[in-house]
Protein backbone atom coordinates (compact mmCIF):
# COMPACT_ATOMS: atom_id res chain seq x y z
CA UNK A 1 172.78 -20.93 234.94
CA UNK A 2 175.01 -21.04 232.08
CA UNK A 3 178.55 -23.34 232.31
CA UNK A 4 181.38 -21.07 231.60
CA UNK A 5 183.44 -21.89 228.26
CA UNK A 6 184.85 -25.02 228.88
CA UNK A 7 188.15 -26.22 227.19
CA UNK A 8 187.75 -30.34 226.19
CA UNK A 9 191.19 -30.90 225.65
CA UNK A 10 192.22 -28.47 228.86
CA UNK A 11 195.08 -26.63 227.05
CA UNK A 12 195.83 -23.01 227.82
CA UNK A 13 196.04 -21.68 224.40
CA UNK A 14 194.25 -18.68 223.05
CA UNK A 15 190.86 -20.07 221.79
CA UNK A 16 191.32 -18.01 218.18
CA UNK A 17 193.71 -17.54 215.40
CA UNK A 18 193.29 -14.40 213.36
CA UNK A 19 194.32 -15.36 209.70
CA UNK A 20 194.28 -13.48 206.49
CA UNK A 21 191.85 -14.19 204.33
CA UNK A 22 193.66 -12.96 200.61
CA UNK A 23 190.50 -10.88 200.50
CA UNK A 24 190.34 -7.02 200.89
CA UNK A 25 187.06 -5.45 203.40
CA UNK A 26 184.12 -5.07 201.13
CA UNK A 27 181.16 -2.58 201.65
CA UNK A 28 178.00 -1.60 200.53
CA UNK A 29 178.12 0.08 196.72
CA UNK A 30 174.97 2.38 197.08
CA UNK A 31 172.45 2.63 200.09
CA UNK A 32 169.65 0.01 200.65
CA UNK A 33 166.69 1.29 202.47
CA UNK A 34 163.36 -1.33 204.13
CA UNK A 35 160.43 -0.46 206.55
CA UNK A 36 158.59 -2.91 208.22
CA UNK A 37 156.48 -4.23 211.17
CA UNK A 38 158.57 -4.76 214.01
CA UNK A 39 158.21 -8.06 215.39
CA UNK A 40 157.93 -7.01 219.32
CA UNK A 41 156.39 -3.84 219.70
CA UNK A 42 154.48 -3.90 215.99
CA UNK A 43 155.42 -0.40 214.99
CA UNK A 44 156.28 0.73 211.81
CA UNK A 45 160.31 0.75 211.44
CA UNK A 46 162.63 1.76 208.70
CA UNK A 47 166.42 0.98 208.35
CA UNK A 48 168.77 2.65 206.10
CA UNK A 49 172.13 0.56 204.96
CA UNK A 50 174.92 2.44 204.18
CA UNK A 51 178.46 1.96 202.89
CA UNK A 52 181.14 2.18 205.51
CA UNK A 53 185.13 2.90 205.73
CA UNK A 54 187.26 -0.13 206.07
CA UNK A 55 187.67 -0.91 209.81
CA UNK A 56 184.35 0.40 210.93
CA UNK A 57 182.73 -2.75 211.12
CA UNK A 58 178.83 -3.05 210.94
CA UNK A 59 177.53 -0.57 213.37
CA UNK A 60 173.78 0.63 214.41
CA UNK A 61 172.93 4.42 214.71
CA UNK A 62 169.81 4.32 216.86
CA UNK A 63 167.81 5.70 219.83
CA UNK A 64 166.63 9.72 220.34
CA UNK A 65 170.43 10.45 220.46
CA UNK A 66 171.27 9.05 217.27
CA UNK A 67 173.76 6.56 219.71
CA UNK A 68 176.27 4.55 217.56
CA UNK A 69 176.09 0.73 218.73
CA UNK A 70 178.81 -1.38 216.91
CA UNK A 71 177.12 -4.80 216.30
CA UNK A 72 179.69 -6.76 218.82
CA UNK A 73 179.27 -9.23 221.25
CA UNK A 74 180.55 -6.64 224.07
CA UNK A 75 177.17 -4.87 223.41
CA UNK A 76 174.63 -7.99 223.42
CA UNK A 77 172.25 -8.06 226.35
CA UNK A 78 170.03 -10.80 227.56
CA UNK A 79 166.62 -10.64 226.39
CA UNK A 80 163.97 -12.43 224.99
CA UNK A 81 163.82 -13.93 222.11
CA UNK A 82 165.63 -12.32 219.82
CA UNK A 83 169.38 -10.52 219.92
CA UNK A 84 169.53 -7.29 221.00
CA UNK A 85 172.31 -5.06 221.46
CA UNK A 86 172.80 -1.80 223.56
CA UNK A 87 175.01 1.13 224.22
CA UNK A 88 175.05 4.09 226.23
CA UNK A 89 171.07 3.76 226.93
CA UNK A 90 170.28 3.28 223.63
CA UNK A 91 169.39 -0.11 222.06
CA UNK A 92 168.38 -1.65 218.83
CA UNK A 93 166.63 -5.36 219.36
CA UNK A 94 165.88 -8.58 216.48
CA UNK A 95 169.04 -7.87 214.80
CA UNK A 96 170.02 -11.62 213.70
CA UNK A 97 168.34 -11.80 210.35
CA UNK A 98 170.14 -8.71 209.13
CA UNK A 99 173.20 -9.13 210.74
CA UNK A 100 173.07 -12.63 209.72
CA UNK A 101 172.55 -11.33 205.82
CA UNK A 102 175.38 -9.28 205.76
CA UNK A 103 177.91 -11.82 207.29
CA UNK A 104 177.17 -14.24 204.50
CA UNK A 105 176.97 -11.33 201.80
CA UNK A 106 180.52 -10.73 203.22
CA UNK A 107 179.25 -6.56 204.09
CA UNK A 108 182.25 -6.89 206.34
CA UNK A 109 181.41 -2.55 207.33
CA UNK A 110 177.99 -1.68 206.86
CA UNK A 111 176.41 1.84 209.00
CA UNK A 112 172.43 0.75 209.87
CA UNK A 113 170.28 3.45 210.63
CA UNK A 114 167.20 2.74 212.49
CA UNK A 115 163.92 5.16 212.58
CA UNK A 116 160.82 4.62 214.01
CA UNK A 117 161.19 2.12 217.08
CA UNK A 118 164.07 0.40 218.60
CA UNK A 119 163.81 -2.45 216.20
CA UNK A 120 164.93 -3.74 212.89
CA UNK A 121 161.83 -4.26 210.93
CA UNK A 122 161.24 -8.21 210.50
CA UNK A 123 160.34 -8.31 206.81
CA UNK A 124 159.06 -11.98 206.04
CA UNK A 125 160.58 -13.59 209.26
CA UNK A 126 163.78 -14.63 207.07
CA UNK A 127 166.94 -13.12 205.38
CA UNK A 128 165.81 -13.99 201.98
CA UNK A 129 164.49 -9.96 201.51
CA UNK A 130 168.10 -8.77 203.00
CA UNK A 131 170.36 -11.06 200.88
CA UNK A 132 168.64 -10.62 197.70
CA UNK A 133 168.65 -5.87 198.18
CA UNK A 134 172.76 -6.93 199.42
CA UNK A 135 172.84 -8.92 196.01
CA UNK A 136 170.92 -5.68 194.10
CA UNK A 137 172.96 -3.09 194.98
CA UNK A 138 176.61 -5.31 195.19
CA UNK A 139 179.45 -4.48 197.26
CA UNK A 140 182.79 -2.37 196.59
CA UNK A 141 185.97 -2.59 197.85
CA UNK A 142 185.96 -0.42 201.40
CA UNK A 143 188.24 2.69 201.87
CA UNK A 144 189.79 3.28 205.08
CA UNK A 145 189.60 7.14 206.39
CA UNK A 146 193.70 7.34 205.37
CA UNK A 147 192.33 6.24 201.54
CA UNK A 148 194.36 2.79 201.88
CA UNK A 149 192.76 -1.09 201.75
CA UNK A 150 192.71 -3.29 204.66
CA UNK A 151 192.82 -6.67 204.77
CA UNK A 152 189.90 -8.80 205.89
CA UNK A 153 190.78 -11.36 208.47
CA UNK A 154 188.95 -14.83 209.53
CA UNK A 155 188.75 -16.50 213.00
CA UNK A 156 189.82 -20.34 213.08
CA UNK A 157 188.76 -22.22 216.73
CA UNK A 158 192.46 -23.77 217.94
CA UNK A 159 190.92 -26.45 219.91
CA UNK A 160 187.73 -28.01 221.10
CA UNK A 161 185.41 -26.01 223.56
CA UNK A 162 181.56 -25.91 224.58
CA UNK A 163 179.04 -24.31 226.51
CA UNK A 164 175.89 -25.71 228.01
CA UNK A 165 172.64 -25.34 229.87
CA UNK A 166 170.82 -28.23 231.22
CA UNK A 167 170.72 -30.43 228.00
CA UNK A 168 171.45 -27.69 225.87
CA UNK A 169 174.70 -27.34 224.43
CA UNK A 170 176.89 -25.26 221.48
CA UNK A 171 180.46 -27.49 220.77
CA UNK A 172 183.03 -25.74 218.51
CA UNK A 173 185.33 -28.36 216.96
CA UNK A 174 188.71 -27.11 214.73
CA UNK A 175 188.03 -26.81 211.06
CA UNK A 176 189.86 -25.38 207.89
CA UNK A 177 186.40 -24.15 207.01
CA UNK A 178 182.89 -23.48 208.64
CA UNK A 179 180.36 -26.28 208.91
CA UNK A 180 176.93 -25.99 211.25
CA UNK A 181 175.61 -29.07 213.06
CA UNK A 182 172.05 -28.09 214.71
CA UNK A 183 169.79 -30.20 216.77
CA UNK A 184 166.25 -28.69 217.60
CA UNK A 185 163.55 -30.62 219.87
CA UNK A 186 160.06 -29.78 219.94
CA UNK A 187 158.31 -33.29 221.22
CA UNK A 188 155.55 -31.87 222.51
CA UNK A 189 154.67 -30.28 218.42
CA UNK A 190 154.91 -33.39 216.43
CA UNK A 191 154.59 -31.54 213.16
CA UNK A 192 157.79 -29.79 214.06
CA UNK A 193 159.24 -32.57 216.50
CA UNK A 194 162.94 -33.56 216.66
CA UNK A 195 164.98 -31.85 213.68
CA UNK A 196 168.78 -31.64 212.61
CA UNK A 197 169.97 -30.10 209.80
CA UNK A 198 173.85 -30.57 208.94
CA UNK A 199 175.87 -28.42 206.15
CA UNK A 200 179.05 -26.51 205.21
CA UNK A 201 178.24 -22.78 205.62
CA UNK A 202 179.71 -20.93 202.64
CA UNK A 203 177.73 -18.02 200.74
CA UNK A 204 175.68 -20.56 198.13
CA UNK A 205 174.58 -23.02 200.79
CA UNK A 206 173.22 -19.95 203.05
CA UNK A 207 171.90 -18.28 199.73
CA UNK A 208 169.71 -21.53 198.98
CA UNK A 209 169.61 -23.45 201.82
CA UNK A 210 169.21 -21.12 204.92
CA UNK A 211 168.29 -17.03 204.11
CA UNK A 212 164.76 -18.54 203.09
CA UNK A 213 164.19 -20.27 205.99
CA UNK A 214 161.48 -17.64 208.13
CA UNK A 215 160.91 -17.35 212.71
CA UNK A 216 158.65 -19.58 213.75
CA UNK A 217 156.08 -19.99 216.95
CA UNK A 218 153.97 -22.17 218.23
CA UNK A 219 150.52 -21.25 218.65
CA UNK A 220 149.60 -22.38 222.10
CA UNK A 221 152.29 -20.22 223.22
CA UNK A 222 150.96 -16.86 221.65
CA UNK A 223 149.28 -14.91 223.78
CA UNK A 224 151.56 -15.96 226.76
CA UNK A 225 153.80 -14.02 224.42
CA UNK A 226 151.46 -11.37 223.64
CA UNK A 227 150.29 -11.06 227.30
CA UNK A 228 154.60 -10.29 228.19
CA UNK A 229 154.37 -7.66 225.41
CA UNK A 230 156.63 -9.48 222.94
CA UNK A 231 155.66 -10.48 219.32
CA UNK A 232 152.95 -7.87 218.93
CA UNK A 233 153.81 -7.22 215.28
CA UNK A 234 153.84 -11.05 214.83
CA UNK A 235 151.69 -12.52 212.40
CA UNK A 236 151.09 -15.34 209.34
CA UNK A 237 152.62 -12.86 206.98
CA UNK A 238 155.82 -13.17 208.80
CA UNK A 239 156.29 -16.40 210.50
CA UNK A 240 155.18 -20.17 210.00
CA UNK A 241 153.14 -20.78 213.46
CA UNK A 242 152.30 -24.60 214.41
CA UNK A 243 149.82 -25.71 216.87
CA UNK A 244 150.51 -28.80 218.84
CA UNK A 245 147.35 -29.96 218.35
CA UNK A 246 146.24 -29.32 214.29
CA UNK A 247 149.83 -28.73 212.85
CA UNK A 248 150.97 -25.69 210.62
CA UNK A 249 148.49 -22.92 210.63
CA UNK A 250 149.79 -21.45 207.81
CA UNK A 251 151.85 -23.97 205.06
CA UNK A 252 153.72 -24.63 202.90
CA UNK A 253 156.74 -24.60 204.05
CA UNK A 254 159.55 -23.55 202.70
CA UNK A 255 161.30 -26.62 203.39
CA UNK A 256 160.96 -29.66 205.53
CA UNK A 257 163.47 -28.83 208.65
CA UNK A 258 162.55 -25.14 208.28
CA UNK A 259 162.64 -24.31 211.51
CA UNK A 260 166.16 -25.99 212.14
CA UNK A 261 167.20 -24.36 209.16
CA UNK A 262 166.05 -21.23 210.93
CA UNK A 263 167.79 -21.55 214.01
CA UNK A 264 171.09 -21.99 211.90
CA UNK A 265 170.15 -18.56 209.77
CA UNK A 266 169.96 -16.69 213.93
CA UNK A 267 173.59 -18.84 214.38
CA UNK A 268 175.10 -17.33 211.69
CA UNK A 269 173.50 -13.50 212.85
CA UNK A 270 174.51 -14.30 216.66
CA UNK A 271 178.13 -15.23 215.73
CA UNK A 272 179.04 -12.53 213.19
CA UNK A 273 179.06 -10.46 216.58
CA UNK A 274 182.06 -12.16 217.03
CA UNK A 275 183.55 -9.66 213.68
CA UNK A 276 186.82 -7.12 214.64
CA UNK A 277 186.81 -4.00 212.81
CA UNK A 278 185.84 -5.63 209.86
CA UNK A 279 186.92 -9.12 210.03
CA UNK A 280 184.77 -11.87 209.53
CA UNK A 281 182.62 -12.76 212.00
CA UNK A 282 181.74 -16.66 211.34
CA UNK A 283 184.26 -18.96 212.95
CA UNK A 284 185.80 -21.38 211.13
CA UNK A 285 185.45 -24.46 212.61
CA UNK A 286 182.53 -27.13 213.00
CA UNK A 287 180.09 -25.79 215.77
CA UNK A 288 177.63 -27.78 216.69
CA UNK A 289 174.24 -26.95 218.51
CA UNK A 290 171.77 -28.73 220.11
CA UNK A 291 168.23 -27.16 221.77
CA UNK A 292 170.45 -23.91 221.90
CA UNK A 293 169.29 -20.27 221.33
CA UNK A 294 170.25 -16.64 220.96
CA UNK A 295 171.34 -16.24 224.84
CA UNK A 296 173.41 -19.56 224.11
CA UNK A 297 175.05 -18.40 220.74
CA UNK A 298 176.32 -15.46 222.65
CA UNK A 299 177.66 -16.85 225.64
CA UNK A 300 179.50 -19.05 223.15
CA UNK A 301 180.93 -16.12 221.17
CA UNK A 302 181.65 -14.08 224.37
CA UNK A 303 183.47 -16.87 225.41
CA UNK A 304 185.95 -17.12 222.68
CA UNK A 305 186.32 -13.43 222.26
CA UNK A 306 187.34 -13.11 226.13
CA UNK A 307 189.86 -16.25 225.70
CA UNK A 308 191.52 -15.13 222.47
């Protein structure tokens, strides 16, 4: 079971400051469109990226109902590895690579139309395909519905909190700016083994040092997966797999730590949940992550939002 947030200092202050970034909300400047294999069921799936108004946020339109799902942490639901959020019986599942795209691209409102499946389509396992259509097309200045500007706003962490489960653990420290920390463990997989990867998170480090970095499995737990009806449109094409036995199936890699870098690419996708009508979603502060995982980087986020 999952600890609840827990203050380290044991203060009762708000857990978030809301400042002004000098920065107006930004938007898409023309429509991006991708289809791809879905990573769970393996279908076929198409989404459409659209501008939005100032104050709309990023927002899924999804399901036989066309349901609007605003990509916030009130609509994440537990479920298996990946981030999925639903609404009013519709859902829309694997949404960290995208969502983690557009936070760095600073898409602060952003409507995502999804066709075919319940899924955003996985691409090459990475953000590298989303950032580089965001950087194509560029962004604009958003319009509110009353034709004015609003300002974009930035979360800062007031003091020292963490979650945890069993040796797993997400601590947010205070910091005038956002730096990730992230431990992974994989003993029993020597080629992948014990990893950490350490870095300020600003646009050009995530541009060339995390979007890149594609999902990864390991290949004695496959058809486990398979067999549970998960990862059915997985394959070589679009993520590294390592066996414990022989090693990577299918190098190079991308980089050394890629899978640690990975993890910190769904961090980034699983916090910008925390985003407010167009704010930013990425905390400033220095969170760092050990053996955690999408279920953890949203009980961390919920968390904060609740206590704020």
């Amino acid at each position: 079971m999952l600890s609840s947030c827990s203050r380290v200092l044991g203060s009762r202050s708000p857990f978030l400051s809301w400042k002004p970034t000098g920065k107006l909300q930004q938007t898409l400047a023309s429509e991006i469109i991708r289809a791809g294999v879905a990573l769970h069921s393996g279908k076929t799936v198409t989404a459409c990226l659209l501008p939005a108004a100032a104050g709309e946020g990023r927002y899924f339109v999804a399901g036989d109902h066309r349901t609007t799902i605003a990509a916030a942490i009130g609509n994440a639901v537990e479920s298996p590895l990946c981030t999925t959020l639903s609404r009013a019986g519709a859902r829309v599942r694997t949404v960290e690579h995208l969502l983690s795209a557009l936070e760095a691209c600073g898409v602060d409102n952003c409507r995502i139309e999804i066709d075919g499946g319940d899924e955003v389509p996985l691409l090459d396992g990475s953000a590298k395909e989303w950032v580089e259509a965001i950087q194509q097309v560029g962004l604009c200045v958003a319009e509110a519905s009353d034709g004015n500007y609003m300002d974009k706003l930035a979360p800062f962490l007031n003091e020292p909190i963490y979650v945890s489960k069993n040796d797993a653990f997400i601590f947010g420290l205070p910091s005038p700016e956002t730096r990730v920390t992230y431990g992974i463990d994989f003993s029993k997989v020597p080629s992948i083994g014990c990893q950490w990867f350490s870095s300020l998170m600003d646009a050009s480090v995530y541009f060339k040092e995390i979007a890149p970095a594609r999902t990864f499995c390991v290949y004695e737990e496959v058809e486990k997966m398979r067999s549970a009806g998960l990862i059915q449109g997985g394959s070589a094409e679009n993520a590294i797999v390592c066996s414990a036995t022989i090693g990577w199936l299918n190098p190079p890699l991308r980089y050394h730590d890629e899978p640690c870098r990975h993890k910190v690419l769904d961090l980034v996708g699983d916090f910008s949940l925390l985003a407010q009508n167009g704010s930013q979603g990425l905390v400033n502060a220095h969170i760092i992550a050990y053996k955690a995982g999408h279920t953890l980087h949203s009980e961390f986020v919920r968390c904060i939002s609740k206590n704020s």
